[in-house]
N, C-alpha and C. Protein backbone atom coordinates (compact mmCIF):
# COMPACT_ATOMS: atom_id res chain seq x y z
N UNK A 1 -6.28 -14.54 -12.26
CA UNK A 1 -6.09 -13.25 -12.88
C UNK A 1 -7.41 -12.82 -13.50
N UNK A 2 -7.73 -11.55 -13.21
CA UNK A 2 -8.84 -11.07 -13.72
C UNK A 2 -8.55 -10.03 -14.79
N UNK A 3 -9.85 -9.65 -15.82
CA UNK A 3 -9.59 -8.31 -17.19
C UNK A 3 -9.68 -7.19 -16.19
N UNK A 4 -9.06 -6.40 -16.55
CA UNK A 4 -8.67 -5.09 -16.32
C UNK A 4 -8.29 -4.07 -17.24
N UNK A 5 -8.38 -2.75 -16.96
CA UNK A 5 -7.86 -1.69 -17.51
C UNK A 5 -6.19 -1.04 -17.35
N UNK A 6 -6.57 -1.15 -16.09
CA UNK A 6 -5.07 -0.90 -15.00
C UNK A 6 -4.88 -1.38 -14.14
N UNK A 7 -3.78 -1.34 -13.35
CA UNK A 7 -3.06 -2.17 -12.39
C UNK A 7 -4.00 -2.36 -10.64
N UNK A 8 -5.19 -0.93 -11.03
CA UNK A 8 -5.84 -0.80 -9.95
C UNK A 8 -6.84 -1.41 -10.05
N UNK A 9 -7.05 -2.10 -11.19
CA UNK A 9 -8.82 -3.06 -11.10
C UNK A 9 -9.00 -4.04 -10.32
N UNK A 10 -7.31 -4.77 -10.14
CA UNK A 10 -6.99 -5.73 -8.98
C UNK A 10 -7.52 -5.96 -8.02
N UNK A 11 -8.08 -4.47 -7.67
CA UNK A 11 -8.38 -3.86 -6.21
C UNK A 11 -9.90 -3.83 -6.72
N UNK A 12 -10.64 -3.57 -7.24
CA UNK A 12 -11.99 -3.72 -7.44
C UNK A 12 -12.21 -5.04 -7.73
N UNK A 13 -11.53 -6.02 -8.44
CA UNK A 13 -11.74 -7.27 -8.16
C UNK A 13 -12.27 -7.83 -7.03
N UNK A 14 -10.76 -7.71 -6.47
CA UNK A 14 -10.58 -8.43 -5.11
C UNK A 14 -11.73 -7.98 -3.91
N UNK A 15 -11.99 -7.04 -4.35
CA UNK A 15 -13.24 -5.83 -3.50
C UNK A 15 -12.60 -5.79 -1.99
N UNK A 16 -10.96 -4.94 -2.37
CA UNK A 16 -10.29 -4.55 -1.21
C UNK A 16 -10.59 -3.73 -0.63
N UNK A 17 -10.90 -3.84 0.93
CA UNK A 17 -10.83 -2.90 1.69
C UNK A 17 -10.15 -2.52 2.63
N UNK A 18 -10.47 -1.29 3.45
CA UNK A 18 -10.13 -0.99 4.67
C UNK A 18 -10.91 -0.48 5.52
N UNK A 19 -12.28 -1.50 5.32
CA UNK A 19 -13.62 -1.19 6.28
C UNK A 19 -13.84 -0.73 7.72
N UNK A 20 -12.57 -1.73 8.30
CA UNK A 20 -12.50 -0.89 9.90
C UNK A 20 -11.71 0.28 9.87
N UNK A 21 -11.03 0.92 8.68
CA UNK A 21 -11.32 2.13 8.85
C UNK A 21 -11.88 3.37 7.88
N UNK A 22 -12.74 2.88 7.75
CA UNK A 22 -13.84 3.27 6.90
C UNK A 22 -13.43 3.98 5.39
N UNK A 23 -12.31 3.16 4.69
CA UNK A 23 -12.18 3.01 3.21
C UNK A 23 -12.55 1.80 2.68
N UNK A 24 -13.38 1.99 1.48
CA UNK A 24 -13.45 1.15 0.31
C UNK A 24 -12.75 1.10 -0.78
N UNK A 25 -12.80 -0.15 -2.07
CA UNK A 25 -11.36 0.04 -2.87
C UNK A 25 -11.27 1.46 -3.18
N UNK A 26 -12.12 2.00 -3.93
CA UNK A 26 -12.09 3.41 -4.52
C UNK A 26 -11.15 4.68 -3.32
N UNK A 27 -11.42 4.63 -2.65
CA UNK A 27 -10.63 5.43 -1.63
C UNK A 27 -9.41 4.67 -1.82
N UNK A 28 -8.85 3.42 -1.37
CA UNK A 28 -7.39 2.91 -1.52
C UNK A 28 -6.56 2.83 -2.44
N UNK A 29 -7.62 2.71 -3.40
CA UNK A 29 -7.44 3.12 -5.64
C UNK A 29 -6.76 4.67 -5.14
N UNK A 30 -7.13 5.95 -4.49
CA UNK A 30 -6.62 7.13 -4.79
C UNK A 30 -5.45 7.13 -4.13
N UNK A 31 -5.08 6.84 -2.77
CA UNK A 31 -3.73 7.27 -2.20
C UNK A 31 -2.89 5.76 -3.07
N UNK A 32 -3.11 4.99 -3.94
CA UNK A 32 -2.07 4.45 -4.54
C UNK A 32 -1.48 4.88 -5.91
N UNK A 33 -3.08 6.00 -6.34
CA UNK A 33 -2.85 6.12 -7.61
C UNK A 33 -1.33 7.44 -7.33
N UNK A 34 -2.33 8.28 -6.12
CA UNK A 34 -1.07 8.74 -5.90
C UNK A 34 0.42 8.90 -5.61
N UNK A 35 0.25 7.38 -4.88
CA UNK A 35 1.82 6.96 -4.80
C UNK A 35 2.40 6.83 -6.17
N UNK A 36 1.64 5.79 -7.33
CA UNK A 36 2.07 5.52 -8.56
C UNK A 36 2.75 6.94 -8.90
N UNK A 37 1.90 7.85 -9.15
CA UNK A 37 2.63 9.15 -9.29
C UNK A 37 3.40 9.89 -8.87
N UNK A 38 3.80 9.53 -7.65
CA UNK A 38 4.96 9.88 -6.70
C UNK A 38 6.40 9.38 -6.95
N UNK A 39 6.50 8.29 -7.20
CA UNK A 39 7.23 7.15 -7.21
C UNK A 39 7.30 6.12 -7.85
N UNK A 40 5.75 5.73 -7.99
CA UNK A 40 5.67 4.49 -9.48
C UNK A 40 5.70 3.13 -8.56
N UNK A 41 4.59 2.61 -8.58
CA UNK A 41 4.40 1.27 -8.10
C UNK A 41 3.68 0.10 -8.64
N UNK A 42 4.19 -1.20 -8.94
CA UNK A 42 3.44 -2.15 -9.06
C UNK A 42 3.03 -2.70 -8.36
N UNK A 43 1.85 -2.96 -8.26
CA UNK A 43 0.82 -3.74 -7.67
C UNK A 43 0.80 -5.09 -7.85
N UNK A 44 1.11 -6.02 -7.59
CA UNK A 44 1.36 -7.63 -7.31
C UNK A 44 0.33 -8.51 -7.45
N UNK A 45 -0.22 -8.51 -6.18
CA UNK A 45 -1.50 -8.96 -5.44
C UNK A 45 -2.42 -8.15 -4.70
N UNK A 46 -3.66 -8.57 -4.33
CA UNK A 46 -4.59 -7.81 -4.01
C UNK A 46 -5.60 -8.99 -3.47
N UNK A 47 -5.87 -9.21 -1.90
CA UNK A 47 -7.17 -9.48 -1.46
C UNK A 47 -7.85 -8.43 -0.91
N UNK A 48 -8.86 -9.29 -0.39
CA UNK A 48 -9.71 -8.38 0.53
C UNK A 48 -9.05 -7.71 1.67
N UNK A 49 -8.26 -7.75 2.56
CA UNK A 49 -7.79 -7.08 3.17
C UNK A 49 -6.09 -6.93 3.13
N UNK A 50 -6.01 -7.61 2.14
CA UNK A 50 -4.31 -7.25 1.47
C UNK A 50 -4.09 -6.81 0.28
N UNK A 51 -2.94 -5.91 0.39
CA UNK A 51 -2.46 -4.93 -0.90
C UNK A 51 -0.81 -5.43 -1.17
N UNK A 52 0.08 -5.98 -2.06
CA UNK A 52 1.08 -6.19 -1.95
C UNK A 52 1.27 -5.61 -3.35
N UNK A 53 2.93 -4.78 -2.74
CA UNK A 53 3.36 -3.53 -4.00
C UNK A 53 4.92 -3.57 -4.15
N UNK A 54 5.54 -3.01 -5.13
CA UNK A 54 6.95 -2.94 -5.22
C UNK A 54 7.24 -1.53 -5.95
N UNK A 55 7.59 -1.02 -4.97
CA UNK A 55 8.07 0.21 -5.55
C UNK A 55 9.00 0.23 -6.61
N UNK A 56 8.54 1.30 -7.89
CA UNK A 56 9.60 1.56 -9.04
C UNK A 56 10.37 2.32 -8.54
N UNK A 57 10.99 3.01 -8.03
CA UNK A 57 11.69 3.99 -7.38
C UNK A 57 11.85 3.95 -6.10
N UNK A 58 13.27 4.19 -5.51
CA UNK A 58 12.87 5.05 -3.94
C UNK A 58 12.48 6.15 -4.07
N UNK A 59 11.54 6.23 -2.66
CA UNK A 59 10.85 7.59 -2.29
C UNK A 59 12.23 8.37 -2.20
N UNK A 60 11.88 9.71 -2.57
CA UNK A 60 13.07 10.72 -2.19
C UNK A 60 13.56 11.23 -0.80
N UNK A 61 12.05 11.47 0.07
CA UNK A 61 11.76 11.03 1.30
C UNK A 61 11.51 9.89 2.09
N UNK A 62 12.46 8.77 2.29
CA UNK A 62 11.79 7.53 2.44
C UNK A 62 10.88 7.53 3.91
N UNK A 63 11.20 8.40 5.00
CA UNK A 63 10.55 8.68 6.13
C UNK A 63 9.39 9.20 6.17
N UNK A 64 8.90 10.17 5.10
CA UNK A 64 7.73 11.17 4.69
C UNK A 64 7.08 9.72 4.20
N UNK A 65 7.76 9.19 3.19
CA UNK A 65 6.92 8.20 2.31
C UNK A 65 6.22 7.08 3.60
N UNK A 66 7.57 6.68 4.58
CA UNK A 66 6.89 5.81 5.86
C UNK A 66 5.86 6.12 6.59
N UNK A 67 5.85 7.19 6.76
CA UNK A 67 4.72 8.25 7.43
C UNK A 67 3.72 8.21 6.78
N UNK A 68 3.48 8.29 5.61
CA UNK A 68 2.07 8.19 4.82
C UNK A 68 1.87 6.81 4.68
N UNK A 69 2.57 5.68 5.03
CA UNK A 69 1.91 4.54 4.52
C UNK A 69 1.38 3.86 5.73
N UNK A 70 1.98 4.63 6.96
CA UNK A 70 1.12 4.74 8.15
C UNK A 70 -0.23 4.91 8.63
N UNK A 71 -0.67 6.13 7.94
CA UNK A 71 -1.43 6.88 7.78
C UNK A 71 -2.65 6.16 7.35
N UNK A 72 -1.95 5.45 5.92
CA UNK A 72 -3.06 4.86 5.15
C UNK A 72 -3.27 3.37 5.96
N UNK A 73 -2.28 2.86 6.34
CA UNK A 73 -2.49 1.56 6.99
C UNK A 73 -1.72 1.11 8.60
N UNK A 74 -2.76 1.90 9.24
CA UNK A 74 -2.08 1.44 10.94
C UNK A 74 -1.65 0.56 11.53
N UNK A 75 -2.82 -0.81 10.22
CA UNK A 75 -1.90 -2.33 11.36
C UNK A 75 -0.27 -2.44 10.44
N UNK A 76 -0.07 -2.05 9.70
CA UNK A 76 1.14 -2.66 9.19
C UNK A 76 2.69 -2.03 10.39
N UNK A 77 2.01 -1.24 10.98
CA UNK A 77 3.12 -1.01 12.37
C UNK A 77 2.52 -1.16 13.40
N UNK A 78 1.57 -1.10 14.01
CA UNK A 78 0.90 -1.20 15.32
C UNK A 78 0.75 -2.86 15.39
N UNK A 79 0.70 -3.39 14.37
CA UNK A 79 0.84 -5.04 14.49
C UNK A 79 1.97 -5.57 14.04
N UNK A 80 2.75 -5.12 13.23
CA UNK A 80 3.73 -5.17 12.28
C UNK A 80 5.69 -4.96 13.07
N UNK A 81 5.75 -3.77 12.17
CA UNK A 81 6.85 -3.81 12.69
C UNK A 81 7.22 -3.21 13.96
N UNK A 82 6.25 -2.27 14.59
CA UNK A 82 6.42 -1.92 16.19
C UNK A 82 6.98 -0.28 15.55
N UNK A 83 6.95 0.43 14.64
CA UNK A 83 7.84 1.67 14.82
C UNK A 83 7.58 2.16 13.33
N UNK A 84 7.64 3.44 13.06
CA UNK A 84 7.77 4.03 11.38
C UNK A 84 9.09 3.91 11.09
N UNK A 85 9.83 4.31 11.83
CA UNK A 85 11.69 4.09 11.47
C UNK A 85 11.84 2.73 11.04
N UNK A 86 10.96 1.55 11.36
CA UNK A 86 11.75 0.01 11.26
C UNK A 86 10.70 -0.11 10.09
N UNK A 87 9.84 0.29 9.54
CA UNK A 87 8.67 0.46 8.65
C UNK A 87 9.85 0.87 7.42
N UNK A 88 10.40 1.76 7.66
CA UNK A 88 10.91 2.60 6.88
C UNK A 88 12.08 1.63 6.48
N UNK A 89 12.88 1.05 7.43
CA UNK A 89 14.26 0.22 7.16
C UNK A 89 13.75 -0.76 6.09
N UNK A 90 12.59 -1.26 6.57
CA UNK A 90 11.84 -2.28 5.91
C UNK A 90 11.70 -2.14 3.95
N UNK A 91 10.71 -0.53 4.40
CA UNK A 91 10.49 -0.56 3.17
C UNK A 91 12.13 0.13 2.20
N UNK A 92 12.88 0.34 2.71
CA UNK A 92 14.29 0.81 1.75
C UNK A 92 14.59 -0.70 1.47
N UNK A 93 14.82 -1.55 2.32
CA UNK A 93 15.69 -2.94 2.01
C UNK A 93 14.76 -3.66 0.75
N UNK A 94 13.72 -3.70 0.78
CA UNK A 94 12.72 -4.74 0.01
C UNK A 94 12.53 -3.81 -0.57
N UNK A 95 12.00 -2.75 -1.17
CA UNK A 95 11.59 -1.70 -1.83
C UNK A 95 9.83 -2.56 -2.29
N UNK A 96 9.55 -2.80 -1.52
CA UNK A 96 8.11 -3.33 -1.65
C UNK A 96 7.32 -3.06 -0.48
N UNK A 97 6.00 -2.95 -0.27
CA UNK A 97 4.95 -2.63 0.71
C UNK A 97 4.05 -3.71 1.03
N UNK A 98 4.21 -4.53 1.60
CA UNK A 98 2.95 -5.50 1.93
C UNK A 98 1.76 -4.68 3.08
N UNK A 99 0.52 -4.01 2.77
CA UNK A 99 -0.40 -3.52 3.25
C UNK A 99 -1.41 -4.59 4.39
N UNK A 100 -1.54 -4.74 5.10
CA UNK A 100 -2.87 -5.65 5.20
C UNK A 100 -3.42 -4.58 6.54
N UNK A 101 -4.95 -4.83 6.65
CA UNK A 101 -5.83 -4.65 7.69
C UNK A 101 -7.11 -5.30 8.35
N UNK A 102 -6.70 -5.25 9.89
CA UNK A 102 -8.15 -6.05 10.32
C UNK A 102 -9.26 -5.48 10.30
């Protein structure tokens, strides 16, 4: 465990990225800060190429919400679960996000 301010320093710690597709933490810090604000999420763990989260809320949209976490992270279905709909089943049952990228 490292000092921090907020739940996102994790991520500057860990000096997470998503280099192959050309984000650094600070870019991955904004579409979470935005989720936090969407929905409200804790942040767990954090390496270098993993983000693990638990949503405070369901999305109101849980399909819109699947769609953007697409967006932000391609292998978690293109390696993952094969589909945004099974992304989506995924993330309603667990109400958590495990992120990772190669």
């Amino acid at each position: 465990m490292g000092p921090g301010q907020s739940q996102f320093d994790i991520l500057r710690i860990a000096a997470s990225d998503a280099i192959n597709y050309g984000k650094e933490a600070e870019d991955l810090i904004k579409v979470l800060q935005e989720w936090d604000h969407q929905i409200g999420i804790d942040i767990y763990a954090a390496q270098t190429d993993t983000i693990q989260l638990k949503l405070t809320s369901r999305p109101k949209d849980l399909k819109a919400f699947a769609d953007a976490v697409y967006k932000f992270c391609p292998d978690i279905v293109d390696q993952g679960t094969g589909s945004v709909d099974d992304l989506a089943k995924e993330i309603d049952a667990a109400q958590e996000v495990y992120l990772w990228w190669d």
